[in-house]
N, C-alpha and C. Protein backbone atom coordinates (compact mmCIF):
# COMPACT_ATOMS: atom_id res chain seq x y z
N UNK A 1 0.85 -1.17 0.00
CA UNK A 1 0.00 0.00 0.00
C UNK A 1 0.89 1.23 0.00
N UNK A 2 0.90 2.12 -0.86
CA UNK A 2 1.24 3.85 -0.80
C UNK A 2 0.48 4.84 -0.15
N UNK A 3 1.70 4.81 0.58
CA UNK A 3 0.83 5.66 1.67
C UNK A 3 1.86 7.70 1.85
N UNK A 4 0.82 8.34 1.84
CA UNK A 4 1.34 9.67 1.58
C UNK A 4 1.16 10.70 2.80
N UNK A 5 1.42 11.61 2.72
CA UNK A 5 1.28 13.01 3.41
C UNK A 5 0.16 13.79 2.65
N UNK A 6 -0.26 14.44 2.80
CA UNK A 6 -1.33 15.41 2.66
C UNK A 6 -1.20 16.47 3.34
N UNK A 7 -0.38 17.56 3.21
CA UNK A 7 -0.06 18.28 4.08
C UNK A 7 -0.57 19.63 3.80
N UNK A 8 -1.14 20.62 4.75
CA UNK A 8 -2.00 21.54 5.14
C UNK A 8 -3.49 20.97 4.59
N UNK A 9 -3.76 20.30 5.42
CA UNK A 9 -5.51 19.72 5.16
C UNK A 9 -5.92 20.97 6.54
N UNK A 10 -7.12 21.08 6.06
CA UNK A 10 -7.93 22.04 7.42
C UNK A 10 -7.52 21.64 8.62
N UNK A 11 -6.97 20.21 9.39
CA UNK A 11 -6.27 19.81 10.25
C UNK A 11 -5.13 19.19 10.54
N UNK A 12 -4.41 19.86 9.14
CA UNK A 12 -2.88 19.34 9.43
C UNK A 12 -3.06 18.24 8.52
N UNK A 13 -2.04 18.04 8.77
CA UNK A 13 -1.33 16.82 7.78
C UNK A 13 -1.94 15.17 7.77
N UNK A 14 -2.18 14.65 6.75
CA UNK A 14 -3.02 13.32 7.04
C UNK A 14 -2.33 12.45 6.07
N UNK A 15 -2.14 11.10 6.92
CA UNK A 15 -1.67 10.22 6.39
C UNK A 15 -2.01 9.17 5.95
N UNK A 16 -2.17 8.90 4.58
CA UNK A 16 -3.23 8.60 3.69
C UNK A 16 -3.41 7.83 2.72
N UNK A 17 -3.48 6.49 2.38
CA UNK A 17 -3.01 6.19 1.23
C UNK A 17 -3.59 7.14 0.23
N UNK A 18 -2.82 7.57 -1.20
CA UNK A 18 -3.45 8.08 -2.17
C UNK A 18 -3.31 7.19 -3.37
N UNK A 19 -3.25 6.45 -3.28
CA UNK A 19 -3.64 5.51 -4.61
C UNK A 19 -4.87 5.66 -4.67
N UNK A 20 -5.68 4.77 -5.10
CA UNK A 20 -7.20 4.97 -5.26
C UNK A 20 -8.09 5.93 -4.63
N UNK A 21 -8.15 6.07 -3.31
CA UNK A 21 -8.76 6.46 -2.28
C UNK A 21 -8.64 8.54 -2.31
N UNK A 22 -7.72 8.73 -2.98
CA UNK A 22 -7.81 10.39 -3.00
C UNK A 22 -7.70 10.67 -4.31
N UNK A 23 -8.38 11.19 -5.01
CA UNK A 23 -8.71 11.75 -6.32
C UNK A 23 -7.22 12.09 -7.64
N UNK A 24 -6.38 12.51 -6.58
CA UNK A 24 -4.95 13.15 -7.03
C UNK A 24 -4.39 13.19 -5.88
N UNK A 25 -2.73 12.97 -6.35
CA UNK A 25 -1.72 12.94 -5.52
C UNK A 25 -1.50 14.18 -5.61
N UNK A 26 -1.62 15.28 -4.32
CA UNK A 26 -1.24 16.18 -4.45
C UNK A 26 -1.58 17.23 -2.91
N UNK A 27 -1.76 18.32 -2.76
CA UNK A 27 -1.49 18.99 -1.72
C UNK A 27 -2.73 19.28 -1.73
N UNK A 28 -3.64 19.86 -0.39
CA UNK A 28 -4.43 20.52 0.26
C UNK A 28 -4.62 22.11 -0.43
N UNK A 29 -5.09 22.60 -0.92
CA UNK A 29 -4.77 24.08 -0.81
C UNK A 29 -5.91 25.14 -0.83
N UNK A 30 -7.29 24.42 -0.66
CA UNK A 30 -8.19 25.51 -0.37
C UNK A 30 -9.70 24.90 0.19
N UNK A 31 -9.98 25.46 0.71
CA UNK A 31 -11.44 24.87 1.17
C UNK A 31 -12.50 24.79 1.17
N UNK A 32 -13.64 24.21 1.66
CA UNK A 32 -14.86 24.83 1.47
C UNK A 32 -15.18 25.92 2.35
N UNK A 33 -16.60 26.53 1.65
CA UNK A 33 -16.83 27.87 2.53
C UNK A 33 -16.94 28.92 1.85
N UNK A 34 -17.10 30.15 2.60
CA UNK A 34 -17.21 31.50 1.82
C UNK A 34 -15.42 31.99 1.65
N UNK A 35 -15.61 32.60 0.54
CA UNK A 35 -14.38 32.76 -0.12
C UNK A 35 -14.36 33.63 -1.00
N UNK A 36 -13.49 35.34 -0.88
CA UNK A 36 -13.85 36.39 -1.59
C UNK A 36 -15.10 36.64 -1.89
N UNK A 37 -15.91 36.75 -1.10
CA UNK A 37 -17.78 37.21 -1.36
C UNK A 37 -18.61 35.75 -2.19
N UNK A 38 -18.01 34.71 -2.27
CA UNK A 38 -18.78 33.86 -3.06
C UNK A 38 -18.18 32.64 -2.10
N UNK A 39 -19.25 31.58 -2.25
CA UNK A 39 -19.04 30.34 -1.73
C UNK A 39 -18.33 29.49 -2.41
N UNK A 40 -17.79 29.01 -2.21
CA UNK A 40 -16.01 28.00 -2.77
C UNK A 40 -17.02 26.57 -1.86
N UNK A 41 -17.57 26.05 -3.01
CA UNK A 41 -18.34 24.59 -2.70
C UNK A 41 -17.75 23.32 -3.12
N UNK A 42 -16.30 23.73 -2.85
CA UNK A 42 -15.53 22.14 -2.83
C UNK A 42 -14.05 22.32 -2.15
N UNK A 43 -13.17 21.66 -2.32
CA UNK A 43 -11.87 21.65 -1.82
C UNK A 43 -11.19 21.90 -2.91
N UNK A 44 -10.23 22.64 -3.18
CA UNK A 44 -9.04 22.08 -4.23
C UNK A 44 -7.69 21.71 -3.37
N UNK A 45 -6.92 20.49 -4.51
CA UNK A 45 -6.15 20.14 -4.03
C UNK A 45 -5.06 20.34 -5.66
N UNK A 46 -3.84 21.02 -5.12
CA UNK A 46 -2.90 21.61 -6.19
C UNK A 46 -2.09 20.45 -5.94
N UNK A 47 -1.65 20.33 -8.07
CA UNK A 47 -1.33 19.22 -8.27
C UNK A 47 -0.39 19.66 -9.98
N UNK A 48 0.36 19.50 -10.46
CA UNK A 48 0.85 19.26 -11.39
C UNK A 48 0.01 19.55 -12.60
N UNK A 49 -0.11 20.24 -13.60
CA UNK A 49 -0.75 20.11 -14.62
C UNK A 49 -0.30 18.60 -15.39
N UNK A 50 -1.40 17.51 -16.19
CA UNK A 50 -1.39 16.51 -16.52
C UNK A 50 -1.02 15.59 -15.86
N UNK A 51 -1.23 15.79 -13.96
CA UNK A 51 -1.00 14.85 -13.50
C UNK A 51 -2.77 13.95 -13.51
N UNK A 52 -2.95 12.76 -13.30
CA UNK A 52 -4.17 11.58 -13.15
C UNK A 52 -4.75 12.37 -12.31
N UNK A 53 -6.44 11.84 -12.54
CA UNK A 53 -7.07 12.10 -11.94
C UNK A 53 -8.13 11.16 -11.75
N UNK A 54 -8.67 10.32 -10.45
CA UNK A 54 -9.22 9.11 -10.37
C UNK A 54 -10.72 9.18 -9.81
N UNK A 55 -11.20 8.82 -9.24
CA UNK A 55 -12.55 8.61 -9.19
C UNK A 55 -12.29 7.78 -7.54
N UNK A 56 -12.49 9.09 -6.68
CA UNK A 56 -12.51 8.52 -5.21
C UNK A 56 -13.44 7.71 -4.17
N UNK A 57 -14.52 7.49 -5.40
CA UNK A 57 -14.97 6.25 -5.07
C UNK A 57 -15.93 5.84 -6.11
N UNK A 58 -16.84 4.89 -6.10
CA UNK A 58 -16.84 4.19 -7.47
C UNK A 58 -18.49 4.79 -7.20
N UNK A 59 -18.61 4.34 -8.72
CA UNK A 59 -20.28 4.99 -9.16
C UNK A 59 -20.15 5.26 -10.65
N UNK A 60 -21.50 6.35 -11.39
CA UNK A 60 -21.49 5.92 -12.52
C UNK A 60 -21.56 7.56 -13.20
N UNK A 61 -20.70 8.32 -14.03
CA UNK A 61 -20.51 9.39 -14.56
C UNK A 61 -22.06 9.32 -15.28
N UNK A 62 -22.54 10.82 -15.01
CA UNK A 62 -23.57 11.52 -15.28
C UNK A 62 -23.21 12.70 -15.95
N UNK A 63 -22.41 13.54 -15.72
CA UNK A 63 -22.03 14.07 -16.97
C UNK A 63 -20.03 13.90 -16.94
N UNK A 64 -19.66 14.30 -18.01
CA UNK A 64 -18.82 14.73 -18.58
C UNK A 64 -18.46 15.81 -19.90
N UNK A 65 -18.19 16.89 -19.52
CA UNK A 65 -17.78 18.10 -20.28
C UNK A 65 -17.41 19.45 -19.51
N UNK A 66 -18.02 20.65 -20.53
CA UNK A 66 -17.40 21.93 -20.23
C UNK A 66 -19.09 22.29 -18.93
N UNK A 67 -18.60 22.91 -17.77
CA UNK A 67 -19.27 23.04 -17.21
C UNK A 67 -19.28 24.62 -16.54
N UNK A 68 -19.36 25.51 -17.10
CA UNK A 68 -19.27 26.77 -16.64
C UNK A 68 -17.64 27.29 -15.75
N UNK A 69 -18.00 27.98 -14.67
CA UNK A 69 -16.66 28.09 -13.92
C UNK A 69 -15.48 26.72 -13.64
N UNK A 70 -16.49 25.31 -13.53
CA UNK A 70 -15.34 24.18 -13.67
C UNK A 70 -14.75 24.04 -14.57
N UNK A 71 -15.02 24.74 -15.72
CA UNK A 71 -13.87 23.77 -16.95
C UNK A 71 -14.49 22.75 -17.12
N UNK A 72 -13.78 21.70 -17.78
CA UNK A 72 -14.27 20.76 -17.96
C UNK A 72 -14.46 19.70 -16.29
N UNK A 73 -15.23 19.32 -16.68
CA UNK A 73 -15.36 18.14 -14.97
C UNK A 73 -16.48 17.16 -15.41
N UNK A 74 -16.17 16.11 -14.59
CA UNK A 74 -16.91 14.98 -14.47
C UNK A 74 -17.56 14.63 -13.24
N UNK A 75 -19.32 14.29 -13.55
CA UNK A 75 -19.35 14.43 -12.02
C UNK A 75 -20.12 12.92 -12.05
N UNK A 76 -19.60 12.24 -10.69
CA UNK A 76 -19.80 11.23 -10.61
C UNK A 76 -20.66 10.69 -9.71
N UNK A 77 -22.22 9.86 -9.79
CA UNK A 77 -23.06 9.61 -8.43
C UNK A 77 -22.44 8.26 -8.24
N UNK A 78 -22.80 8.39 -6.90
CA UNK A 78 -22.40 6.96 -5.84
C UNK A 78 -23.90 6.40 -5.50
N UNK A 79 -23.68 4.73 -5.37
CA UNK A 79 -24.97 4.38 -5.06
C UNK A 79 -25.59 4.70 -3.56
N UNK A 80 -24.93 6.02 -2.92
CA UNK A 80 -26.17 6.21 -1.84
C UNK A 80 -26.54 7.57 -2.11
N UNK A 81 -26.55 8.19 -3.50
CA UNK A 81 -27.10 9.27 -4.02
C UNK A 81 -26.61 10.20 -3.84
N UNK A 82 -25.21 10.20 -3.20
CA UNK A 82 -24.24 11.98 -3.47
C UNK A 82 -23.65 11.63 -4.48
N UNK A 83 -23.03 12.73 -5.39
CA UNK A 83 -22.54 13.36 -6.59
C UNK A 83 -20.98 13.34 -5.82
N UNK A 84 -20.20 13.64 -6.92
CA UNK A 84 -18.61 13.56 -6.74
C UNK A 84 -18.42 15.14 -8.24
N UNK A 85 -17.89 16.24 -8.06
CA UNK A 85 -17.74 17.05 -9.20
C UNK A 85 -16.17 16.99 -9.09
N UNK A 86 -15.38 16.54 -9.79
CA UNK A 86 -14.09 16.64 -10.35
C UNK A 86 -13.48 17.98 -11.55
N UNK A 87 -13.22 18.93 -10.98
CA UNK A 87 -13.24 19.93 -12.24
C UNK A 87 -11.85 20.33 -12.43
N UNK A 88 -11.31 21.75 -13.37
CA UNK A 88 -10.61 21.90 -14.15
C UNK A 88 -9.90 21.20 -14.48
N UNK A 89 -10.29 19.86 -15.80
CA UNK A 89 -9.77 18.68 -16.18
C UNK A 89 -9.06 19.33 -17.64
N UNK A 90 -7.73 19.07 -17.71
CA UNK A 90 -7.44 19.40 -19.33
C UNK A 90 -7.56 18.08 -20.42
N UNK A 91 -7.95 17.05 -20.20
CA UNK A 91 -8.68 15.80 -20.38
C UNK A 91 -9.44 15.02 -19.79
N UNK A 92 -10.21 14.23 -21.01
CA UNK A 92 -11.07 13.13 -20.32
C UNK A 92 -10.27 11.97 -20.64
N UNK A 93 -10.68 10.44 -19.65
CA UNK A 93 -9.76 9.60 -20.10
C UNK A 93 -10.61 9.03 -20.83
N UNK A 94 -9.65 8.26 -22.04
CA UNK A 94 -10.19 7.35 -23.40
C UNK A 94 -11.54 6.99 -23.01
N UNK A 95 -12.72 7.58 -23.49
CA UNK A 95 -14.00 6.31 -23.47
C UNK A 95 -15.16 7.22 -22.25
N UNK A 96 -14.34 7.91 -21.62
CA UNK A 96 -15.58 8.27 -20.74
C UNK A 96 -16.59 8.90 -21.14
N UNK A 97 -17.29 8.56 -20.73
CA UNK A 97 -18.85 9.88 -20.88
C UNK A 97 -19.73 9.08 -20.04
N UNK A 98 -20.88 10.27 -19.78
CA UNK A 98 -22.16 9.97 -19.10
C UNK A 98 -22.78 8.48 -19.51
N UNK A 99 -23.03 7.69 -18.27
CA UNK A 99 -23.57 6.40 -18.61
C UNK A 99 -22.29 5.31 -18.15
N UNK A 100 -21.18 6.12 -17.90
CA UNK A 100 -19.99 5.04 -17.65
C UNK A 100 -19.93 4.59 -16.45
N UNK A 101 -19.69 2.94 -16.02
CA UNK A 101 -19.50 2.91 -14.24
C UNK A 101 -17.75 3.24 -14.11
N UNK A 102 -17.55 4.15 -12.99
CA UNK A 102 -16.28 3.88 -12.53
C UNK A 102 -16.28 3.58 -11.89
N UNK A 103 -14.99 2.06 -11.49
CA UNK A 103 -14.77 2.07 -10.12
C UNK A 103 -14.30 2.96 -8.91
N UNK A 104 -13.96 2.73 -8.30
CA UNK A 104 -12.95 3.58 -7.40
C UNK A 104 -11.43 3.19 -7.66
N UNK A 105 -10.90 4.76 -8.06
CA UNK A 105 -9.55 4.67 -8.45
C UNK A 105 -9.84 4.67 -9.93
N UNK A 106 -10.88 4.63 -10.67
CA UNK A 106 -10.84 4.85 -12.03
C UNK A 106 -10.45 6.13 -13.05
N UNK A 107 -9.77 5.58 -13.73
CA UNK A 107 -9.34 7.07 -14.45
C UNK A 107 -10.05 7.86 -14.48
N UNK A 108 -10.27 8.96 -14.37
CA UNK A 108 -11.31 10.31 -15.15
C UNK A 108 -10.60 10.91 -16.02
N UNK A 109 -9.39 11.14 -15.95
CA UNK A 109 -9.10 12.15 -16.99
C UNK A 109 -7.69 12.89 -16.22
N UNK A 110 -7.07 13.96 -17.08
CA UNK A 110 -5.74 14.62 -16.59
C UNK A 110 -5.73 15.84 -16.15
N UNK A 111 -5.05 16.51 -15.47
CA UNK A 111 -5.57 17.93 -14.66
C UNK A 111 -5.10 18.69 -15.58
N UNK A 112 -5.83 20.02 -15.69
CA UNK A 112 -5.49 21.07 -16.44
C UNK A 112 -5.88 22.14 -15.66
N UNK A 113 -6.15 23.34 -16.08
CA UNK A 113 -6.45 24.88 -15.65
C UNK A 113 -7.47 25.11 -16.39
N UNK A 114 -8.59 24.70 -16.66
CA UNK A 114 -9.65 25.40 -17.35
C UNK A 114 -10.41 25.76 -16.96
N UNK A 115 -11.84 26.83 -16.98
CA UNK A 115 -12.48 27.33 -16.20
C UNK A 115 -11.88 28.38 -15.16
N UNK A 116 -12.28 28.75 -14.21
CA UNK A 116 -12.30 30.00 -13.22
C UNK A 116 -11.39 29.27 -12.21
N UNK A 117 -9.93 29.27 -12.64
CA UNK A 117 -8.88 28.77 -11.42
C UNK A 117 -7.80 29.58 -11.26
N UNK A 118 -7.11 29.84 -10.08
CA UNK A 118 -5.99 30.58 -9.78
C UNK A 118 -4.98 29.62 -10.26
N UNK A 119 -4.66 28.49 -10.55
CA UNK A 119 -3.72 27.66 -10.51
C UNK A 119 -4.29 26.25 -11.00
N UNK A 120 -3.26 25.16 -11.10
CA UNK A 120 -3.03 24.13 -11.54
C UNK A 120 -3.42 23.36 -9.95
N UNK A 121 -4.86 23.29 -10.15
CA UNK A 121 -5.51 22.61 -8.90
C UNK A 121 -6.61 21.78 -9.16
N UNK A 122 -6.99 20.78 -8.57
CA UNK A 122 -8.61 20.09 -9.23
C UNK A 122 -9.48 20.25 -7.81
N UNK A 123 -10.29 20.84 -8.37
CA UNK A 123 -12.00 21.37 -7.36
C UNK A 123 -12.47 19.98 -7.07
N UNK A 124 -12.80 19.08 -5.80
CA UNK A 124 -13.34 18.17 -5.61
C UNK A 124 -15.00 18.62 -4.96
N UNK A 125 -16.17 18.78 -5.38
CA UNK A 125 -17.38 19.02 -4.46
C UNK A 125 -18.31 17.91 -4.56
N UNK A 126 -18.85 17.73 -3.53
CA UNK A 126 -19.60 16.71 -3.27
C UNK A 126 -21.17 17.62 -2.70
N UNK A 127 -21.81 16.85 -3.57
CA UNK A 127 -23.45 17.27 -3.50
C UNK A 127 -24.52 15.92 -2.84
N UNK A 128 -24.99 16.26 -2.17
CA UNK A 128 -25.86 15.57 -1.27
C UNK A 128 -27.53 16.25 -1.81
N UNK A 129 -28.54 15.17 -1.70
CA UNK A 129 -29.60 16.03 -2.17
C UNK A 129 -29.59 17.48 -3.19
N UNK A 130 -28.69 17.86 -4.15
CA UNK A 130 -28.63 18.91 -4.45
C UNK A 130 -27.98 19.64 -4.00
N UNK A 131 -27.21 19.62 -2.70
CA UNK A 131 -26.88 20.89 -2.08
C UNK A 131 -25.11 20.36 -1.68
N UNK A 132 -24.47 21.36 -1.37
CA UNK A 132 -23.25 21.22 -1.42
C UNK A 132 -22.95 20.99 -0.10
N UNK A 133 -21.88 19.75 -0.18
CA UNK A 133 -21.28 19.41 1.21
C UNK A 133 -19.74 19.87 1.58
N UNK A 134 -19.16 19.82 2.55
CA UNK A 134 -17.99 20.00 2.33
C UNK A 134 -17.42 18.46 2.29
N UNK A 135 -16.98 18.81 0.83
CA UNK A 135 -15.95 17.24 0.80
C UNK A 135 -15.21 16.68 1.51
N UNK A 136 -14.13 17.62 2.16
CA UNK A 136 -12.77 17.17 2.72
C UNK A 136 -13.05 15.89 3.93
N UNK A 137 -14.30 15.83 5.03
CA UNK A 137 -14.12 14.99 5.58
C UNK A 137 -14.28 13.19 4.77
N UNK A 138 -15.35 13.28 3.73
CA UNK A 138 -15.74 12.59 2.44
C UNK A 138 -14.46 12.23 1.97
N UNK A 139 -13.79 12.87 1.81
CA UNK A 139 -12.46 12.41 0.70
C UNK A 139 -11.31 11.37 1.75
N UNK A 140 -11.49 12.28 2.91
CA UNK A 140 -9.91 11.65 3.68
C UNK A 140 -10.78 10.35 4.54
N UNK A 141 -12.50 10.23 4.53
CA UNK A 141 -12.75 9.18 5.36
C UNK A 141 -13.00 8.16 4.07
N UNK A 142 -12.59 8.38 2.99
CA UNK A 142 -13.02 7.53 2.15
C UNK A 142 -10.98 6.79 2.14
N UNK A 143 -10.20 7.87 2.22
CA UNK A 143 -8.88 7.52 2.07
C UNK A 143 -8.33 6.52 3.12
N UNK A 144 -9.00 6.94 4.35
CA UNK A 144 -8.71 6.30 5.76
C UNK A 144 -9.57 4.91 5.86
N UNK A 145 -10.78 4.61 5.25
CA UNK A 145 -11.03 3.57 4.92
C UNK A 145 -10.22 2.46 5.18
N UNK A 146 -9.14 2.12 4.42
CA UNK A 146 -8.31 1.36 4.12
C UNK A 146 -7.29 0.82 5.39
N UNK A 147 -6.97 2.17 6.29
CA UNK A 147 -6.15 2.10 7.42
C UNK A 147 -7.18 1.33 8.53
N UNK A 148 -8.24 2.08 8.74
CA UNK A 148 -9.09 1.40 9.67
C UNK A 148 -9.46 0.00 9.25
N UNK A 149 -9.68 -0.14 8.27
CA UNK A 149 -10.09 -1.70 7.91
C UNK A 149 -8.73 -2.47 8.21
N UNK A 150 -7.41 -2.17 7.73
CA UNK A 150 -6.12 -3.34 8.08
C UNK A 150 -6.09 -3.17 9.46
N UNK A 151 -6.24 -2.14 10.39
CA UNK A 151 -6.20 -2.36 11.80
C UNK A 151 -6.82 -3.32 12.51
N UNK A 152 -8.47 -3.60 11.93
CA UNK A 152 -9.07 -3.85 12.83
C UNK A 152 -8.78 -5.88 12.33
């Protein structure tokens, strides 16, 4: 198992596998919440332009394309009915579109800067009933998964 740092998460540093379990290998760098007069309804985590971008947990793409301020993004439902939005993608991977199952850890596509971004970061938001959650505990209890299960 690869297991990483995640360093400046809203509580410090978390240790994590990121293979499958975190979207992109890459750093913490913004949060949910209000943010310059507008609500910032996901996390980004800064990462390399054309580095992977995976599918942090499995379910079945509903859309894929250009989506206003995301750029391109893919957003993915899980079978207990929250959404996964993956955005400023500078690709999709071979074959995807709406109607596709991914597993968890499945390709989506490669990071880019498109849409309304300060940087080479991918927006993770997670929607519940319609409405926006904050991801970050979603992402790292989906990552920690793995640790708690070999413990017990």
């Amino acid at each position: 198992m690869v297991v990483a740092v995640l360093a400046g998460g809203p509580t410090g540093a978390l240790a994590a596998p990121c293979g499958p379990a975190m979207p992109i290998e890459g750093e913490f760098s913004s949060g949910f919440g209000p943010r310059g007069g507008r609500m910032h309804t996901g996390v980004d985590l800064r990462a390399p332009q054309g580095s992977p971008v995976v599918a942090a947990a499995a379910g079945r793409v509903v859309f894929a394309g250009r989506f206003f301020d995301y750029g391109l993004m893919v957003e993915v439902e899980h079978p207990d009915g929250t959404r996964a939005r993956y955005a400023h993608l500078a690709r999709f991977a071979p074959g995807l579109a709406a109607g596709a199952d991914v597993p968890r850890g499945g390709a989506l596509g490669t990071l880019g800067r498109t849409g309304r971004t300060t940087g080479s970061n991918l927006h993770v938001a997670l929607r519940r009933d319609g409405r926006p959650e904050d991801p970050w505990p979603w992402l790292t209890g989906a990552a920690c998964a793995i640790l708690i299960t070999a413990r017990n």
